[in-house]
Each structure stands twice: as C-alpha cells, then as structure tokens.
N, C-alpha and C. Protein backbone atom coordinates (compact mmCIF):
# COMPACT_ATOMS: atom_id res chain seq x y z
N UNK A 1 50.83 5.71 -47.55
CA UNK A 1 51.32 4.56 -48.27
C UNK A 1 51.45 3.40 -47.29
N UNK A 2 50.90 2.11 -47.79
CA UNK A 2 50.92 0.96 -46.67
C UNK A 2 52.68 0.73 -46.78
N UNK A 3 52.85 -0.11 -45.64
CA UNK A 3 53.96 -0.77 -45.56
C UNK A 3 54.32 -1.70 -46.54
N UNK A 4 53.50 -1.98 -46.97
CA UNK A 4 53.45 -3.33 -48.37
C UNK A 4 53.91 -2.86 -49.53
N UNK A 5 53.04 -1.36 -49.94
CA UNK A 5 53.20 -0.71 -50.97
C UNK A 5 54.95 -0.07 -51.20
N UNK A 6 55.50 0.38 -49.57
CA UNK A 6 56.09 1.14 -49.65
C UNK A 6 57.43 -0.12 -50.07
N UNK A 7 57.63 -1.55 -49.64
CA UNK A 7 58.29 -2.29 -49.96
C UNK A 7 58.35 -2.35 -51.37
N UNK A 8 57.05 -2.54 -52.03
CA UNK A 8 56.91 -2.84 -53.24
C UNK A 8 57.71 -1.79 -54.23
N UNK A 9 57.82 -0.46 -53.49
CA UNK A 9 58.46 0.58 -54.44
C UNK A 9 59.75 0.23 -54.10
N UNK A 10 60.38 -0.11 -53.09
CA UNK A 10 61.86 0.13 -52.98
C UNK A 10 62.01 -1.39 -53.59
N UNK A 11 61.82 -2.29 -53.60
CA UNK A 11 61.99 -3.34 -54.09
C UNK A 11 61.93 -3.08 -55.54
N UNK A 12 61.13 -2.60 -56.42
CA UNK A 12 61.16 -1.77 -57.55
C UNK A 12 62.36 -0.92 -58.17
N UNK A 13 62.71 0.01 -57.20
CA UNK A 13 63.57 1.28 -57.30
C UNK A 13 64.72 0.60 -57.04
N UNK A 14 65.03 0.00 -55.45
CA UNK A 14 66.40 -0.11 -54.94
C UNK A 14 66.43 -1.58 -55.29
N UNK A 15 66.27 -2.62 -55.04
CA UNK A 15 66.62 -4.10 -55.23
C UNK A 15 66.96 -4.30 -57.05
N UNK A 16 66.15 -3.44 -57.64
CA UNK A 16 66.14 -4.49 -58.66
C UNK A 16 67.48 -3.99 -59.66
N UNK A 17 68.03 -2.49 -59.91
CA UNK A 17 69.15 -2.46 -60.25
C UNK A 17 69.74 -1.82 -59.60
N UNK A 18 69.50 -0.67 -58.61
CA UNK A 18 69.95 -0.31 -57.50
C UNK A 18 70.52 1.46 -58.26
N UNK A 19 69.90 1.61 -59.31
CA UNK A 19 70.08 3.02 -59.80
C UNK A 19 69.00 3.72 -59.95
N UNK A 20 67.75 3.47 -59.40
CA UNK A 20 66.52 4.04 -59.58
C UNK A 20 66.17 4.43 -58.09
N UNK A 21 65.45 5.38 -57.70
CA UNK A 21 65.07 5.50 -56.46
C UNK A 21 64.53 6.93 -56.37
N UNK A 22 63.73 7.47 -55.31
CA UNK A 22 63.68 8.65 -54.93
C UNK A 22 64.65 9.29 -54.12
N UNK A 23 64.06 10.84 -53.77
CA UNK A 23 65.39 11.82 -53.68
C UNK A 23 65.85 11.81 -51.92
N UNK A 24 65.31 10.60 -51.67
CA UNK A 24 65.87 10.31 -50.20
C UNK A 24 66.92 9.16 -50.11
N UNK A 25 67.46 9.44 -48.69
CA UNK A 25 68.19 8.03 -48.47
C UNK A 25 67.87 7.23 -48.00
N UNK A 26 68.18 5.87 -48.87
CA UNK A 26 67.57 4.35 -48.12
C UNK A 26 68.56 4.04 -47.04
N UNK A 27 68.26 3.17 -46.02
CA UNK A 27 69.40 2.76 -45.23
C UNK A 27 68.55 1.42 -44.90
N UNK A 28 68.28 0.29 -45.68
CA UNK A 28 67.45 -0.56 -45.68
C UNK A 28 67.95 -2.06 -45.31
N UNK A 29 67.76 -2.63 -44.54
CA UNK A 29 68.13 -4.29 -44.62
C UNK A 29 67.10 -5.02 -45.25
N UNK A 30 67.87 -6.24 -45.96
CA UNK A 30 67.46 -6.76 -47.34
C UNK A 30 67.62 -8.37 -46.97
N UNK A 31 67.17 -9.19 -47.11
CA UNK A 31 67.41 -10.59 -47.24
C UNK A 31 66.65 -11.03 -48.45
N UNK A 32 67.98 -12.28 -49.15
CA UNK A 32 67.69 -12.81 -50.53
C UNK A 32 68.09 -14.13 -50.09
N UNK A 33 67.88 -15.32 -51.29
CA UNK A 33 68.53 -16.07 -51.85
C UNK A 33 69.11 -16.25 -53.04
N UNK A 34 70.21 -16.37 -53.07
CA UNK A 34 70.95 -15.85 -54.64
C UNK A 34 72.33 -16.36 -54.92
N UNK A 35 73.11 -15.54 -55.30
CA UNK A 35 74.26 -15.66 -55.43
C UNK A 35 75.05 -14.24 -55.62
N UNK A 36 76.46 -13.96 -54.74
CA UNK A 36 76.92 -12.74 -55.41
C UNK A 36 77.71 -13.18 -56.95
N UNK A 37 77.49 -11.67 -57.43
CA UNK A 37 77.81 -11.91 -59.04
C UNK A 37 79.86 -11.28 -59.19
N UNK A 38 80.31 -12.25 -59.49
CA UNK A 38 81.52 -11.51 -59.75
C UNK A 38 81.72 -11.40 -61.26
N UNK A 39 80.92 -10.76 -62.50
CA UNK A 39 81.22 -10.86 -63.78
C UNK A 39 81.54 -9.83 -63.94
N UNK A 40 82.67 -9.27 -64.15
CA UNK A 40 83.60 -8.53 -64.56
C UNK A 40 84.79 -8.26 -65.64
N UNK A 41 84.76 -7.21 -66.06
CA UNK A 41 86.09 -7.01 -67.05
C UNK A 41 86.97 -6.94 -66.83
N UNK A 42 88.07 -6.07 -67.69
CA UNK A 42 89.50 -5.93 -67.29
C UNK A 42 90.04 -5.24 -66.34
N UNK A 43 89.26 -4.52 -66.27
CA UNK A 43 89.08 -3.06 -65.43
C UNK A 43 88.25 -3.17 -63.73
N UNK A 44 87.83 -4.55 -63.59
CA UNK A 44 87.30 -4.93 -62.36
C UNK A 44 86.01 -4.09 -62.24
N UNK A 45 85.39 -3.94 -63.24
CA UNK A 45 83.98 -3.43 -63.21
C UNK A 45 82.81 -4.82 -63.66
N UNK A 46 81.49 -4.37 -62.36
CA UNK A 46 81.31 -5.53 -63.10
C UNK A 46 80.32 -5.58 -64.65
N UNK A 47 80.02 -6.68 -65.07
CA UNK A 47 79.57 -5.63 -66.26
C UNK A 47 78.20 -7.48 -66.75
N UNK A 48 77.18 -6.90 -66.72
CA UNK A 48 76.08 -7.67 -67.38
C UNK A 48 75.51 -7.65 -68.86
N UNK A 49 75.12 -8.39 -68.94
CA UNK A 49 74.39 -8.85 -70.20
C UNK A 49 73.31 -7.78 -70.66
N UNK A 50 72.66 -6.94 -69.49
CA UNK A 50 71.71 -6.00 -69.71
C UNK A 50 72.50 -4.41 -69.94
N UNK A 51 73.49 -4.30 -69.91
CA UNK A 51 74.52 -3.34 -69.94
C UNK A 51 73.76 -2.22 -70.82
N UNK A 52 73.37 -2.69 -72.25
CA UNK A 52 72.93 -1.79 -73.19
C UNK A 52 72.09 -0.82 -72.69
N UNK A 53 71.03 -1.04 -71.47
CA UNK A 53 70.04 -0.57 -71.36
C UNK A 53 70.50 0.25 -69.93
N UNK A 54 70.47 1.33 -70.39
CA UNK A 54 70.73 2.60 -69.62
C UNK A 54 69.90 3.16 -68.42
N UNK A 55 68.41 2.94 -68.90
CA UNK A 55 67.59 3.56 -68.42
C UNK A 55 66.78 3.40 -67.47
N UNK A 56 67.75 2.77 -66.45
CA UNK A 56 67.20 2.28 -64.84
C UNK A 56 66.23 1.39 -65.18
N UNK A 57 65.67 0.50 -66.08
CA UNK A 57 65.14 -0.61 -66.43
C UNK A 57 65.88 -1.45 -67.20
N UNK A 58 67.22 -1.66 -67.01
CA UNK A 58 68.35 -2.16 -67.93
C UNK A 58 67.79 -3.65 -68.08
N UNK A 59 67.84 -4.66 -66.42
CA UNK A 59 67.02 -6.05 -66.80
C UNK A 59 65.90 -6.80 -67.32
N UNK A 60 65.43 -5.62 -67.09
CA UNK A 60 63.76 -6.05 -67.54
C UNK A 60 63.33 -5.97 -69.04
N UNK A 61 64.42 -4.97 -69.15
CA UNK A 61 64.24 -4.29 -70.93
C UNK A 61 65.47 -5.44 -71.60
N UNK A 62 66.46 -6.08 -70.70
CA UNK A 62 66.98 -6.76 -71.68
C UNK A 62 66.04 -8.04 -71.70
N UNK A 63 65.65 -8.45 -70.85
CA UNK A 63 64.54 -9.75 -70.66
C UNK A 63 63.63 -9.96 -71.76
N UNK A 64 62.91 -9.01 -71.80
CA UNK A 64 62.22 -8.46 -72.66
C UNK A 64 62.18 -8.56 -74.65
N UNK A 65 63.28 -7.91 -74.61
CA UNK A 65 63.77 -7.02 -75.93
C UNK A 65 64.49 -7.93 -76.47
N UNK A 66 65.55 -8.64 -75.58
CA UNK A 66 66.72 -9.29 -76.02
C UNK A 66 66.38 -11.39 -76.17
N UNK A 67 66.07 -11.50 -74.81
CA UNK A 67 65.94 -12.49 -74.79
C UNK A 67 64.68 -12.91 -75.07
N UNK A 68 63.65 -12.73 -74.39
CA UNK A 68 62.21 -13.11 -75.36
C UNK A 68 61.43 -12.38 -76.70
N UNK A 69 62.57 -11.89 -76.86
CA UNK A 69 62.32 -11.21 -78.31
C UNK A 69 61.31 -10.39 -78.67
N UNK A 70 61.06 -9.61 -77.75
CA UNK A 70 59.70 -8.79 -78.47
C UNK A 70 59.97 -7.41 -79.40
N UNK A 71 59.30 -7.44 -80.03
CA UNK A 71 59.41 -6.17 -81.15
C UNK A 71 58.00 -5.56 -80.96
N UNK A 72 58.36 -4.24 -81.14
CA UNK A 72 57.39 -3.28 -81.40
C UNK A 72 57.12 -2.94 -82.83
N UNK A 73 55.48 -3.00 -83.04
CA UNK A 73 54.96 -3.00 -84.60
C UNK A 73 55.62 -1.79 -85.24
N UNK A 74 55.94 -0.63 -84.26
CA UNK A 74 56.34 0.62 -85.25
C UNK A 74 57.26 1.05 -84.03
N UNK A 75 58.36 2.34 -84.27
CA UNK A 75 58.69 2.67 -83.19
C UNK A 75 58.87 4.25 -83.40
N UNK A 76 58.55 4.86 -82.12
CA UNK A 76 58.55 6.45 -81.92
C UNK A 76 60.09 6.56 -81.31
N UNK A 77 61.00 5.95 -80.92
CA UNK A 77 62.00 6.00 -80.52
C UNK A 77 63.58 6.01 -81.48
N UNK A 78 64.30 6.55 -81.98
CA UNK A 78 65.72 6.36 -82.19
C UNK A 78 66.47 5.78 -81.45
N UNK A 79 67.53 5.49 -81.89
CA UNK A 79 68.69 4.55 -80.88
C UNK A 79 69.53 5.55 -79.55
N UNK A 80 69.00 6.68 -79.81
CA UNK A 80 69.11 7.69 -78.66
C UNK A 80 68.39 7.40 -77.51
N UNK A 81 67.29 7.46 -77.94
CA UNK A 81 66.07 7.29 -77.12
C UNK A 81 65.35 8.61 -77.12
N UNK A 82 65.36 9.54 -78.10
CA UNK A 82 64.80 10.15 -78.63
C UNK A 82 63.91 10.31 -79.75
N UNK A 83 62.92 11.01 -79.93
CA UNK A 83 61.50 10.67 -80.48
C UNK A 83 62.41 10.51 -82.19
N UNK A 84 61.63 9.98 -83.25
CA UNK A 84 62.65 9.95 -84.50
C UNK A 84 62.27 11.30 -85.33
N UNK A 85 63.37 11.71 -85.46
CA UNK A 85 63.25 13.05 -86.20
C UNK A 85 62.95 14.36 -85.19
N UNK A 86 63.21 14.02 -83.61
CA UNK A 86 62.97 14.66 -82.73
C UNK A 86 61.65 15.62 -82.76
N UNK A 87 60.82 14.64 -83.34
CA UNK A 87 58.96 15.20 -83.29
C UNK A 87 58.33 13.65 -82.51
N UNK A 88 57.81 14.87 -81.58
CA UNK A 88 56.42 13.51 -80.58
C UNK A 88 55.38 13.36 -81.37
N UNK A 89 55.12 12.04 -81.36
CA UNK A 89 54.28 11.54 -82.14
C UNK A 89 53.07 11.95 -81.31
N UNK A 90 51.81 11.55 -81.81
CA UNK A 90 50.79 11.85 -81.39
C UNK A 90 50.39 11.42 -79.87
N UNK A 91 49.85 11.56 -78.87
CA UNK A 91 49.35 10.57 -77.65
C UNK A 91 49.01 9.12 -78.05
N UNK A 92 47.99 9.41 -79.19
CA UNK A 92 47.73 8.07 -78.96
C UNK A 92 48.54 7.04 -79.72
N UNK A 93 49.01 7.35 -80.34
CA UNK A 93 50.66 6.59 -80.81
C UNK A 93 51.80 6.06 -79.96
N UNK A 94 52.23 7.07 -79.01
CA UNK A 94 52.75 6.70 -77.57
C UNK A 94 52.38 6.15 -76.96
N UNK A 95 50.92 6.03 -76.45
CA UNK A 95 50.08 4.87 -75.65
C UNK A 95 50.18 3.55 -76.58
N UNK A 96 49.56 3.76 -77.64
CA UNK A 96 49.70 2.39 -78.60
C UNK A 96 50.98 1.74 -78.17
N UNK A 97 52.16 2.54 -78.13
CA UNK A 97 53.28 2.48 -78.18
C UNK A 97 53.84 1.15 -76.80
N UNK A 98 53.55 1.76 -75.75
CA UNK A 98 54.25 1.20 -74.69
C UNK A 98 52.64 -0.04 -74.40
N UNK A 99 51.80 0.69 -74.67
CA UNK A 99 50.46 -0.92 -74.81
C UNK A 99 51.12 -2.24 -75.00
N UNK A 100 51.56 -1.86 -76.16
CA UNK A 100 52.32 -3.07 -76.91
C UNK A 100 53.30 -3.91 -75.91
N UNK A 101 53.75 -3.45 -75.20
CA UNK A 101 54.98 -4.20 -74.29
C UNK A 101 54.20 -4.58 -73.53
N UNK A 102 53.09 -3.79 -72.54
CA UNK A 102 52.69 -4.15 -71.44
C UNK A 102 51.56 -5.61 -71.92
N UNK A 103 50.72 -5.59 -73.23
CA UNK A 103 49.84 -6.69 -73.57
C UNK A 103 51.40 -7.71 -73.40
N UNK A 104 52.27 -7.54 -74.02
CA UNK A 104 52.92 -8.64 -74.12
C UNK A 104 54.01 -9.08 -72.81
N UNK A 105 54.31 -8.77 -71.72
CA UNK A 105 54.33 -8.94 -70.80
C UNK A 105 53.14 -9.44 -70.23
N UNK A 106 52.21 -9.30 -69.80
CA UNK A 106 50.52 -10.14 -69.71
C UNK A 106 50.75 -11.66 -70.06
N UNK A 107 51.75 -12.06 -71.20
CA UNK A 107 51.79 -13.28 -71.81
C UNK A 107 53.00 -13.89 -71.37
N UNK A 108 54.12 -13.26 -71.25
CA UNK A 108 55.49 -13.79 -71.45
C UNK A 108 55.62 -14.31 -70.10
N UNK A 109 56.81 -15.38 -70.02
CA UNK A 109 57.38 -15.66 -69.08
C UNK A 109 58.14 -14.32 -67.83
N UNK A 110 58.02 -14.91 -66.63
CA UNK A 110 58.55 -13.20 -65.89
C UNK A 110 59.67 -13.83 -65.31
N UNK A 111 60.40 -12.65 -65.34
CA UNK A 111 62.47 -12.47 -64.88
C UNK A 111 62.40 -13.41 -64.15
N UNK A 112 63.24 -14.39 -64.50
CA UNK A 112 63.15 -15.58 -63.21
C UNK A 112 64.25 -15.30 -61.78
N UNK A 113 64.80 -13.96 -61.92
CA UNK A 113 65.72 -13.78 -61.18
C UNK A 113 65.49 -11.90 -60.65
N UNK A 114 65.61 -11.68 -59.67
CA UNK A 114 65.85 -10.09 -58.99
C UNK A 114 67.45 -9.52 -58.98
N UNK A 115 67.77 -8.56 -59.26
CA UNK A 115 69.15 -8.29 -58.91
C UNK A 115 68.62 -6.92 -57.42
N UNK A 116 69.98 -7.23 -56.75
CA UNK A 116 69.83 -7.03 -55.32
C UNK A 116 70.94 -6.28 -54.91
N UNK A 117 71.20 -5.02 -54.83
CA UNK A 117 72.21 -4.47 -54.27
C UNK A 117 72.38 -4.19 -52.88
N UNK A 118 73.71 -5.02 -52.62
CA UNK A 118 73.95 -4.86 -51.36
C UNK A 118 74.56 -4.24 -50.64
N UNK A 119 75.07 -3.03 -51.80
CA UNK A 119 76.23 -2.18 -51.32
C UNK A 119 75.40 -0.65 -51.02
N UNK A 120 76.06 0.18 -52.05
CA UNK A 120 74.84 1.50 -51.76
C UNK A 120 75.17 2.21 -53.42
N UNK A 121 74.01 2.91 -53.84
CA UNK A 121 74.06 3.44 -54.99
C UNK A 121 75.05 4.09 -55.76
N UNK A 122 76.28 4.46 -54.86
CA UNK A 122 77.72 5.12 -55.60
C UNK A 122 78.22 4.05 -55.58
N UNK A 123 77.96 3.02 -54.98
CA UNK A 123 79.04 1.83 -55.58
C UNK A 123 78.46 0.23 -55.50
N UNK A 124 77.72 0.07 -56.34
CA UNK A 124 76.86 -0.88 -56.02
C UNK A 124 77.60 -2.22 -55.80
N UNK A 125 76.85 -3.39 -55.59
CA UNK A 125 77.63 -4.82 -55.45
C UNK A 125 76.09 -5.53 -55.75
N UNK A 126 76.32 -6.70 -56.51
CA UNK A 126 74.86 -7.16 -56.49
C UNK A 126 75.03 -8.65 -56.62
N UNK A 127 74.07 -8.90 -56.13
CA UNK A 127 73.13 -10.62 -55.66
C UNK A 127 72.40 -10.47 -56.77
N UNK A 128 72.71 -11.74 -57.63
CA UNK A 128 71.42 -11.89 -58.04
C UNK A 128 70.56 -13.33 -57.35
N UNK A 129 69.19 -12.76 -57.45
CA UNK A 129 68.44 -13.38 -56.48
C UNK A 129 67.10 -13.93 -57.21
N UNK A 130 66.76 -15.07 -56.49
CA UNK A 130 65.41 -15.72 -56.53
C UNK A 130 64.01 -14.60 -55.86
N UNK A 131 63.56 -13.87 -56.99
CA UNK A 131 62.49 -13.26 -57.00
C UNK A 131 61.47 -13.32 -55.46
N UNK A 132 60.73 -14.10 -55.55
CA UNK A 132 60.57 -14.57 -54.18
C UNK A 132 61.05 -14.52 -52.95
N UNK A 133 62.17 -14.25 -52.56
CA UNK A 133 62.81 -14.45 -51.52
C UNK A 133 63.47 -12.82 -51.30
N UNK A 134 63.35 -12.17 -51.74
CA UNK A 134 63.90 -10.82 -51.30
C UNK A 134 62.91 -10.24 -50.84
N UNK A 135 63.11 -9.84 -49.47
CA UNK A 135 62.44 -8.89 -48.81
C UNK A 135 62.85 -8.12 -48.27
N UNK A 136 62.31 -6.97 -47.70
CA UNK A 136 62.99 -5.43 -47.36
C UNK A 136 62.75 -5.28 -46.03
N UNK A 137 63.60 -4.75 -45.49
CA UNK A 137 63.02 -3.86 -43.97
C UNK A 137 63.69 -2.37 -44.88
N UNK A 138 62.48 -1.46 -44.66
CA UNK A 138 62.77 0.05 -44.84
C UNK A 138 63.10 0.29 -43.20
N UNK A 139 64.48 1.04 -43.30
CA UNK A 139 64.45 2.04 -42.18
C UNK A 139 63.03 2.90 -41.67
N UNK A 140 62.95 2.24 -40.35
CA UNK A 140 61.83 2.98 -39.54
C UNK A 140 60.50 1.79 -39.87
N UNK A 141 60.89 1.09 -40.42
CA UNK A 141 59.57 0.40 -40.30
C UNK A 141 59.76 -1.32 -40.56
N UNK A 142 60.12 -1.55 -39.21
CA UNK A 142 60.16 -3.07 -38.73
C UNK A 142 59.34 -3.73 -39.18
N UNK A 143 60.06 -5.03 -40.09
CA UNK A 143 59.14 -6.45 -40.55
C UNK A 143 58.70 -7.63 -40.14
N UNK A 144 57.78 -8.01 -39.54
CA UNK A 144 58.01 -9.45 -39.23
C UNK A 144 58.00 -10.13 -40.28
N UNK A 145 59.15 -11.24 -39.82
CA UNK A 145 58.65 -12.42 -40.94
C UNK A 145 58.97 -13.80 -40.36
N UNK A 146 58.23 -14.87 -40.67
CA UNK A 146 58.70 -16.28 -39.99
C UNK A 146 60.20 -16.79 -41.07
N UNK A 147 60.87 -17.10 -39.63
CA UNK A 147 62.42 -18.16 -40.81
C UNK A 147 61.77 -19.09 -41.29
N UNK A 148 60.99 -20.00 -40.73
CA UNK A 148 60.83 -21.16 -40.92
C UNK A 148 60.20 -20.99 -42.72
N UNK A 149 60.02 -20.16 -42.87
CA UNK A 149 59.15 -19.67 -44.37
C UNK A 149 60.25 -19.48 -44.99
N UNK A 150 61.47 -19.30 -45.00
CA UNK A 150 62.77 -19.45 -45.65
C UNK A 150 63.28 -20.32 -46.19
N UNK A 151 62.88 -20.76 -47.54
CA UNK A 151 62.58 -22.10 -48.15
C UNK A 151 62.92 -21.70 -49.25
N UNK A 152 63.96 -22.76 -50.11
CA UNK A 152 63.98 -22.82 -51.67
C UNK A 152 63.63 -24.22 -52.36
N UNK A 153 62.91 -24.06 -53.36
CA UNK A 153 63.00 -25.24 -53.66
C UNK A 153 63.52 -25.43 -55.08
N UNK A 154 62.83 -25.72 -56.37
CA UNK A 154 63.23 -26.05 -57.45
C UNK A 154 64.03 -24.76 -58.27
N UNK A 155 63.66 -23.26 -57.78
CA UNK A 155 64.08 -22.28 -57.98
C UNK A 155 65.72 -22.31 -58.03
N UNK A 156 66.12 -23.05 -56.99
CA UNK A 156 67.55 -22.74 -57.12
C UNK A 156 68.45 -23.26 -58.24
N UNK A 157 67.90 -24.54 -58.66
CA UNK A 157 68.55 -24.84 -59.85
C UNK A 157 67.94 -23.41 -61.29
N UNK A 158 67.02 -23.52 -61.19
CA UNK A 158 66.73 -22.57 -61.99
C UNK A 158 67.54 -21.32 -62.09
N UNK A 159 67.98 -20.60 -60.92
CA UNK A 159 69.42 -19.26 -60.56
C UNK A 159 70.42 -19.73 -61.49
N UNK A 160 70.60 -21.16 -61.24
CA UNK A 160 72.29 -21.44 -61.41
C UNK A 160 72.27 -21.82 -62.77
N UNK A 161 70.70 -22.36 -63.53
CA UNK A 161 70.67 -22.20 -65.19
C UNK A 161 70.54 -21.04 -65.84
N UNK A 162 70.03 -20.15 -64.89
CA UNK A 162 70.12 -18.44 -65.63
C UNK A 162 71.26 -18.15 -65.47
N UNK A 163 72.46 -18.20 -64.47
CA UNK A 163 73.60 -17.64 -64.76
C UNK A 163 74.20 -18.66 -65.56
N UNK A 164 74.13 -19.79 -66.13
CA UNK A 164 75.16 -20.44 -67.21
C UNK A 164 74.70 -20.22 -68.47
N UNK A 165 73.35 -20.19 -68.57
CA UNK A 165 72.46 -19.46 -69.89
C UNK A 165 73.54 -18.17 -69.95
N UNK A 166 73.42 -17.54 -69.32
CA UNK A 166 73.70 -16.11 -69.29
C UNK A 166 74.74 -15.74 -69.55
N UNK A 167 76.25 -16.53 -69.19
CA UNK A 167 77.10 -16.38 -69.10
C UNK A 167 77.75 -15.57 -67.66
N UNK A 168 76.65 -15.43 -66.74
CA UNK A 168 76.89 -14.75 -65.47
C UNK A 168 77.54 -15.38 -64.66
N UNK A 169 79.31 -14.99 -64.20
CA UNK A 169 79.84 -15.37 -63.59
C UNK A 169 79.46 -15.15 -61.32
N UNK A 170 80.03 -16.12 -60.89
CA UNK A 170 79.19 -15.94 -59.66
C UNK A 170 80.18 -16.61 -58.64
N UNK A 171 79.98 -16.17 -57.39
CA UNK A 171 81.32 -16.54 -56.39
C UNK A 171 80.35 -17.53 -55.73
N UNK A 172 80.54 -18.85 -55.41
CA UNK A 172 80.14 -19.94 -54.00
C UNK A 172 78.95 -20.46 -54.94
N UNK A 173 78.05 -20.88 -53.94
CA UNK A 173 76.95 -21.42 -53.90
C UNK A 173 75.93 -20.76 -53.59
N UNK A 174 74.98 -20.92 -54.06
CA UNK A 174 73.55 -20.28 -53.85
C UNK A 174 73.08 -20.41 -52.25
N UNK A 175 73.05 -19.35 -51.67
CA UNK A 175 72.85 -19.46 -49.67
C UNK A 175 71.94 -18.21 -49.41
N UNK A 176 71.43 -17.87 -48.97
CA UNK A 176 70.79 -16.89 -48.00
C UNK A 176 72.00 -15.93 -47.55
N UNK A 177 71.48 -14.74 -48.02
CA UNK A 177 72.15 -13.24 -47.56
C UNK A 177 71.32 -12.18 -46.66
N UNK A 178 71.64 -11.74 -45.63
CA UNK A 178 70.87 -10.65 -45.26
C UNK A 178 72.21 -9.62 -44.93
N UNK A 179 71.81 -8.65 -46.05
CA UNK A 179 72.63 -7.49 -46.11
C UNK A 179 72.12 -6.30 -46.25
N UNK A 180 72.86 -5.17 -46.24
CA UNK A 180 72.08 -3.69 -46.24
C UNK A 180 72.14 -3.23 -47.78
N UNK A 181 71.53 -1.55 -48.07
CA UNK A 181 71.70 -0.98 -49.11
C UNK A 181 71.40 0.67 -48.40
N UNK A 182 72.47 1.43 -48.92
CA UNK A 182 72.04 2.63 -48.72
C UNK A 182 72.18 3.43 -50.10
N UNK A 183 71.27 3.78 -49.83
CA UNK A 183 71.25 4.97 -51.40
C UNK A 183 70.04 5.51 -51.55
C-alpha cells in the first residue's frame, strides 16, 4: 500500500468520525484548519446533527439523506437497518440499491467540512475541519510537507457558515491545529 493510499484510508477511517478503523492502533499526528466543536447537551456529551446515523458513516449519510435530500426510488432497508421483512433482496436490487447514492453523489455538492478527532477512539474530541487541509502523519511513516502551502482562503468563511447553518456550536476562531489521535 503506497503512503498516499495508506493516508487516504486513515483519513477515511480515523479523521472523518473517528469510530471506523482497522484492528490496529493508530498513534497518528494530524494537522487541520477548523475549529474545535463544543456542541453539547446536558450531560456534557457532545452531540451533532448527524447523531441519527450510527453506522460509522453518520456525516456523510446525514449530508446526503438529510440535507441534500436524496431519496432512494425503493428501499431494501427498515428503520433497523435490516433487510424489510428480514429477506435479502435479490443482488441485483442491492447493487441497484446503493448505485443510486453513488450516481447521485457524482452530482451533488461534497461535505464542505472533515470532522477530525483529536483525542483517541474511547473518547473522542473533534475539529471540525476544512477538507483540504487535514493531513496525516501515520506512525512510522514520516511526511513532508511545505508550511508555506498552509493557506486558507475563502473556505474559512464557508466553516463558520456550516456551523451557523448547522447550529454547530464551536470554541475561538478558526486557526490551525496540529494534534494527535490514537485509536
């Protein structure tokens, strides 16, 4: 696996909700531009807009589903997330099935924001971040990168209209973080 690729998975797995990953431990340094998120309940948990979605694709599926509204022509799924009537539909019904999201992703606008955990998988803490700007060092395999390439531009107003769209509460100002994640 290249070094590129192998970013691309943990950036996938660990950056983006920080509950997905393989059966190893990350011990990774991370730099974003973002903001930390303090939106929380009563209970000092914090708690997002994508909450509904359980299934280690919680943002993407609320992005998706919720906010750009896509519907599926038929669905093989219950509100479980089990097949309906607990019978699998055919293959090619299931392919039809998830087709449908992926043609329409092809079209839609993409997450204008990364979420970024900076803590470690039993207890996460998260940045949300300008897509672009998060990059990984995996343990054991040193990154170069130029600062001077450490640049935001119109993006940042864009962060600070997704969290008021959103209702996503957030501590400071939008700055540059380089922090770890283990999990």
């Amino acid at each position: 696996m290249t070094l590129q690729k192998q970013q691309e998975t943990f950036i996938s797995y660990g950056i983006r909700d920080g509950t997905r990953g393989n059966m190893t431990t990350h011990t990774n340094g991370q730099i974003c531009y973002g903001v930390i998120i303090s939106t929380e309940d009563d209970e000092g948990e914090i708690v997002f807009p994508w909450d509904k979605y359980e299934d280690g694709y919680g943002i993407e599926d609320w992005w998706i589903y919720d906010v750009l509204g896509f519907k599926h022509s038929f669905e093989i799924y219950d509100a479980s997330g089990d097949y309906i009537d607990g019978v699998e539909p055919p293959n090619e019904k299931i392919t039809q099935w998830y087709n449908e999201r992926r043609e329409f992703e092809k079209i839609a606008p993409p997450l204008p924001v990364t979420l970024v955990n900076y803590c470690s998988n039993d207890y996460p803490l998260y940045i949300l971040a300008i897509p672009d700007t998060a990059k990984v060092a995996c343990r054991g395999f040193p990154e170069v990168f130029n600062p001077e390439g450490l640049r935001v531009g119109p993006e940042r107003q864009s962060l600070l209209d997704f969290c008021h769209e959103h209702g996503i509460k957030y501590q400071g100002e939008p700055q540059w973080y380089l922090s770890s994640y283990w999990g």
